[in-house]
N, C-alpha and C. Protein backbone atom coordinates (compact mmCIF):
# COMPACT_ATOMS: atom_id res chain seq x y z
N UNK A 1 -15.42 11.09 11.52
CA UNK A 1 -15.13 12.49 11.35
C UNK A 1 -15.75 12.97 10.04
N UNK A 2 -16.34 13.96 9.92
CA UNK A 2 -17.36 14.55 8.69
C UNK A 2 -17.81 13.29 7.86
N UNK A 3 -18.56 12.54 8.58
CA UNK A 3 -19.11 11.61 7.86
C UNK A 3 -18.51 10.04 7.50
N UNK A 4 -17.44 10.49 8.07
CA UNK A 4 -16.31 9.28 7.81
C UNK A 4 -15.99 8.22 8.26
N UNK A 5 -15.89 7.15 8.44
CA UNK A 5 -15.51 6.06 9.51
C UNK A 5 -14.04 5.43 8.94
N UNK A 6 -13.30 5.81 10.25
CA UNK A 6 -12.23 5.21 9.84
C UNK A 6 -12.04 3.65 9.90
N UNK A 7 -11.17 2.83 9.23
CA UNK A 7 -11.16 1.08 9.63
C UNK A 7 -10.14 1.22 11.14
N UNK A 8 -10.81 0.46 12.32
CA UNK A 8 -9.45 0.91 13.22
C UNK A 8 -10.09 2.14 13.97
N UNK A 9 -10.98 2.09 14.30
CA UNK A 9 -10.93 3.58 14.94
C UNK A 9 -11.43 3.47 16.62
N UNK A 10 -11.65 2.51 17.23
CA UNK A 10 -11.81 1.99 18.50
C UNK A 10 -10.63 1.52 19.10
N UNK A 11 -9.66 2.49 19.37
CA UNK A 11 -8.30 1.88 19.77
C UNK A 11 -8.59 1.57 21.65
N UNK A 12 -8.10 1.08 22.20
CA UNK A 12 -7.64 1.02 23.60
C UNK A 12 -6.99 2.11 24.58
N UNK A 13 -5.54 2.42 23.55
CA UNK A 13 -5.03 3.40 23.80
C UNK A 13 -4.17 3.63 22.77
N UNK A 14 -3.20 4.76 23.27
CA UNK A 14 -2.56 5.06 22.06
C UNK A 14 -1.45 3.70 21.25
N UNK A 15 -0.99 3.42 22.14
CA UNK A 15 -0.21 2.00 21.93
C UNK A 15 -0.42 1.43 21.04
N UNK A 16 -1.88 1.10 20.95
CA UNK A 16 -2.58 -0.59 20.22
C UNK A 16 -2.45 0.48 18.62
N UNK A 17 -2.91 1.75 18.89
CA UNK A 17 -3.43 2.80 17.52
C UNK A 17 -1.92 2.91 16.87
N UNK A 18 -0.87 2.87 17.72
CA UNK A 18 0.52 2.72 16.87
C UNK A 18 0.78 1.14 16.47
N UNK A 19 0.55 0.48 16.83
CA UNK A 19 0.82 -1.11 16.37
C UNK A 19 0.23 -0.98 15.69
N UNK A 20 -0.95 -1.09 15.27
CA UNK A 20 -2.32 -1.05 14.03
C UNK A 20 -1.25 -0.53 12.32
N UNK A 21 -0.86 0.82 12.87
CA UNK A 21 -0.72 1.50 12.13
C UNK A 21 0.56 1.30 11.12
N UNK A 22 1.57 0.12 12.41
CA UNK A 22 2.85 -0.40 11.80
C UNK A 22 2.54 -1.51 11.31
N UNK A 23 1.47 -2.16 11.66
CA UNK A 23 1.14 -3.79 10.97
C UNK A 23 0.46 -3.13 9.86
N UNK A 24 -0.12 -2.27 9.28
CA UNK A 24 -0.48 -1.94 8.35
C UNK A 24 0.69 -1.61 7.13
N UNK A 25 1.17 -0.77 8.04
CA UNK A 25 2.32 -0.46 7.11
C UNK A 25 3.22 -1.23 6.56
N UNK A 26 3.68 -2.36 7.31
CA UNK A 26 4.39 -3.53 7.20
C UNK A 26 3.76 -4.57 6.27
N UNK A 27 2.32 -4.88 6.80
CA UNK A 27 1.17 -5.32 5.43
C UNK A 27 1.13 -5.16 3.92
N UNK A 28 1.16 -3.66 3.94
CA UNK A 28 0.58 -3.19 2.90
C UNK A 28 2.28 -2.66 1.97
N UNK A 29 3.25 -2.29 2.48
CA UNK A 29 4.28 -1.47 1.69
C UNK A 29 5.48 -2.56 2.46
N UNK A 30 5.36 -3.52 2.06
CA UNK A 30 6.28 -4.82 2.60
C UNK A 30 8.37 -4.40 2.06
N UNK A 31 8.05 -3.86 1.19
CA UNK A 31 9.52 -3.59 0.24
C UNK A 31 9.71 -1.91 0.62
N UNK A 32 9.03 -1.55 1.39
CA UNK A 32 9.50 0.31 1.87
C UNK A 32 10.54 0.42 3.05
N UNK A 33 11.41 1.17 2.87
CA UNK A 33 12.23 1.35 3.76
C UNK A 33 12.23 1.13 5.10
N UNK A 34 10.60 1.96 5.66
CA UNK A 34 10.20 1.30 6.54
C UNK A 34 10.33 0.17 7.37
N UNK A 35 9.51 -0.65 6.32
CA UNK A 35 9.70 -2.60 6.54
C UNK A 35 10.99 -2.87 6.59
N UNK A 36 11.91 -2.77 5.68
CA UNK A 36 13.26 -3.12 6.19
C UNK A 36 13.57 -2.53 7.27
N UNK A 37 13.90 -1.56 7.13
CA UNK A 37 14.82 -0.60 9.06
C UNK A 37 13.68 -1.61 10.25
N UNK A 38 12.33 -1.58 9.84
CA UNK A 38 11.57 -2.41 11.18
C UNK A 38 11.81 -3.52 11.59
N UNK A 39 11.82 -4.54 10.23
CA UNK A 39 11.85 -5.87 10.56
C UNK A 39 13.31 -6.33 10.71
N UNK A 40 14.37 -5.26 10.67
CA UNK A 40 16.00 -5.43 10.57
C UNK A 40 16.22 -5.22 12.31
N UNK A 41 15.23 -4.36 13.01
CA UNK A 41 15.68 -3.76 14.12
C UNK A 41 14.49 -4.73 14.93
N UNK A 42 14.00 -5.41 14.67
CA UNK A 42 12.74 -6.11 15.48
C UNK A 42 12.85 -7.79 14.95
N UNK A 43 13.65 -8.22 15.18
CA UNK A 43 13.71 -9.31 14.78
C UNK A 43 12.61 -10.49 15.36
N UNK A 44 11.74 -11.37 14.58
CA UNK A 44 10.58 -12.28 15.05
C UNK A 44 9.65 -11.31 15.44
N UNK A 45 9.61 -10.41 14.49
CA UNK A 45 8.49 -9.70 14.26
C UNK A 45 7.10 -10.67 14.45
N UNK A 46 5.74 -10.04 14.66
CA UNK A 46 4.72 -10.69 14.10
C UNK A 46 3.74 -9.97 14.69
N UNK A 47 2.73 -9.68 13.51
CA UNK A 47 1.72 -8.70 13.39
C UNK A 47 0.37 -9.37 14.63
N UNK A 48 -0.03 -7.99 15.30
CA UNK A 48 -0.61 -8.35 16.25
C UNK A 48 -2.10 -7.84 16.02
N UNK A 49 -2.47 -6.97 14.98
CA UNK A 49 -3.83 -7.07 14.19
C UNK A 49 -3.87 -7.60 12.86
N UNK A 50 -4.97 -7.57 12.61
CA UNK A 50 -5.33 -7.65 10.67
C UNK A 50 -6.20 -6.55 10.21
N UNK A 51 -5.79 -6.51 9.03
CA UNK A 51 -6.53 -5.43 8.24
C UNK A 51 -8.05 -6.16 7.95
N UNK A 52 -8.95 -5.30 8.07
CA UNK A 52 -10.63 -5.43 7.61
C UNK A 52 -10.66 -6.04 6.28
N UNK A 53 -9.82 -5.37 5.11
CA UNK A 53 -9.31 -5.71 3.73
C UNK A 53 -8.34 -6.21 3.61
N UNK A 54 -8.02 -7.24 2.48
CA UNK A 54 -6.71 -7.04 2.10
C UNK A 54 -6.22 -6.32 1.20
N UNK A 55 -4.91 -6.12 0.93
CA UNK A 55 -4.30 -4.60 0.10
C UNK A 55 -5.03 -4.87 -1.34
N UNK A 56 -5.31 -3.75 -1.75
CA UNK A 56 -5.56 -3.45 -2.92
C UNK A 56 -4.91 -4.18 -3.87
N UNK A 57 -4.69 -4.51 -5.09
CA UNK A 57 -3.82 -5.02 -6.28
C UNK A 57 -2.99 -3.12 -6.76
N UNK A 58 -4.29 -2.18 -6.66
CA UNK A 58 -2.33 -1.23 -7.22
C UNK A 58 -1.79 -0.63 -5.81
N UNK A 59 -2.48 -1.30 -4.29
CA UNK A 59 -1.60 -0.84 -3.45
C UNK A 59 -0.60 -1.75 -3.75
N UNK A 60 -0.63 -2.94 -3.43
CA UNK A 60 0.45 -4.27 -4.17
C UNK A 60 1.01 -3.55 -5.11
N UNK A 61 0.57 -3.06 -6.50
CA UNK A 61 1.40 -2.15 -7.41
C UNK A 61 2.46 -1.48 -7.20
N UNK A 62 1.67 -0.37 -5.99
CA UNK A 62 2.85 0.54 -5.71
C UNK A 62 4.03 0.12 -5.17
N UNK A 63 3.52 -0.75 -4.21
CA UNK A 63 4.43 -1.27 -3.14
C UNK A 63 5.42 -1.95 -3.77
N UNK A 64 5.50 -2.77 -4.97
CA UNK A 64 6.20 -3.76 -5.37
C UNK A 64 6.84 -3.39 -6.70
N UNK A 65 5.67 -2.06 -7.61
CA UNK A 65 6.43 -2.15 -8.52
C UNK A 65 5.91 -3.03 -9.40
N UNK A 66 5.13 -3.96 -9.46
CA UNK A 66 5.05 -4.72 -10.29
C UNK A 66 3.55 -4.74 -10.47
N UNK A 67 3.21 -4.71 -11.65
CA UNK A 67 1.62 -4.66 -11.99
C UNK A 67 0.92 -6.54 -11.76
N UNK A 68 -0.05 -6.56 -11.49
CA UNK A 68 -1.03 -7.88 -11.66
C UNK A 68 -0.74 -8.67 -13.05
N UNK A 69 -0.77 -9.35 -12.89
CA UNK A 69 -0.49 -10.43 -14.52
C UNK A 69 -2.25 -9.73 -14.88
N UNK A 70 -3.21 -9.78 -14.33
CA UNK A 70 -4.45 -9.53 -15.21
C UNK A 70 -4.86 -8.04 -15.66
N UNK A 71 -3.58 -7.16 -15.34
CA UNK A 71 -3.64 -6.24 -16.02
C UNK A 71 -3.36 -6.13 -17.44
N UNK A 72 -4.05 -5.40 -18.01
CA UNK A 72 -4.14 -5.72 -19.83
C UNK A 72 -2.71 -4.43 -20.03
N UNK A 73 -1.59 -4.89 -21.09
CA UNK A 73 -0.81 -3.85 -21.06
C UNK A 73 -1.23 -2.36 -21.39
N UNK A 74 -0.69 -1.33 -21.44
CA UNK A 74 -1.08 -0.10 -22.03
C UNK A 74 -0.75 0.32 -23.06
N UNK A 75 -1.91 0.72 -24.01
CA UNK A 75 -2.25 0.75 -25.52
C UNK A 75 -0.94 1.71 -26.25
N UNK A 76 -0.35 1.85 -27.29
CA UNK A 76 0.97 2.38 -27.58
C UNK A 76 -0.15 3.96 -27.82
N UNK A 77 0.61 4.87 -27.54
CA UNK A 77 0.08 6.18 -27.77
C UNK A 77 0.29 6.69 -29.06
N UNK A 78 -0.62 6.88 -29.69
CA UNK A 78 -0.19 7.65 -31.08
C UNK A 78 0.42 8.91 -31.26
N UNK A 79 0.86 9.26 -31.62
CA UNK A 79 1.99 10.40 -31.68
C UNK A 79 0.93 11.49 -32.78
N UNK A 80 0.74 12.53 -31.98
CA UNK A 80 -0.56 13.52 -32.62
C UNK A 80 0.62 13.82 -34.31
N UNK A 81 -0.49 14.49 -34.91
CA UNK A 81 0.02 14.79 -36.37
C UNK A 81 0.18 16.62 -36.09
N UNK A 82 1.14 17.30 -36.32
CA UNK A 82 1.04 18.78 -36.22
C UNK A 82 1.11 19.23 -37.82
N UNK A 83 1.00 20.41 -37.86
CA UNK A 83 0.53 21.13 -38.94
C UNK A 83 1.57 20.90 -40.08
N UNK A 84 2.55 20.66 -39.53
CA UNK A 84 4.07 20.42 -40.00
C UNK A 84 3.67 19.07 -41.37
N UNK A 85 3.48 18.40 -40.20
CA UNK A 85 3.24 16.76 -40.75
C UNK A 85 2.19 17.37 -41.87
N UNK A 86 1.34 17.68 -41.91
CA UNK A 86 0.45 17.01 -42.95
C UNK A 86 0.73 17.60 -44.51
């Protein structure tokens, strides 16, 4: 679409294009509400595609909350000087 290629975009039918879309979701945002209510109500779950990629490190981020150990921490911000101060 305008130039675009989606990953996934040769579905079968609509079916396979909703599984895709929950093994992704389930993949990628493992700790989202989602994943729980799914894998609580679907018990012996198991993903019936794979992703082209695997998740990103700050999709992992988001998802978890927790940064990469090889992220370098973030630098302390200096606190600007106003007219006051000087």
């Amino acid at each position: 679409m305008n130039g675009y290629r989606a990953e996934g975009t040769e579905f079968s039918s609509l079916g396979h294009a909703v599984r895709w879309l929950c093994d992704r979701a389930l993949e990628f945002y493992p700790e989202s509400e989602f994943a729980k209510e799914y894998l609580r109500t679907h018990p012996g779950y198991q993903p019936l595609t794979q992703a082209a990629k695997p998740a990103s490190a700050i999709g992992v981020a988001i998802s978890t909350g927790v940064l990469p150990s090889d992220v370098p921490p973030e630098p302390a911000q200096s606190r600007r000087r106003s007219r006051r101060d000087r």
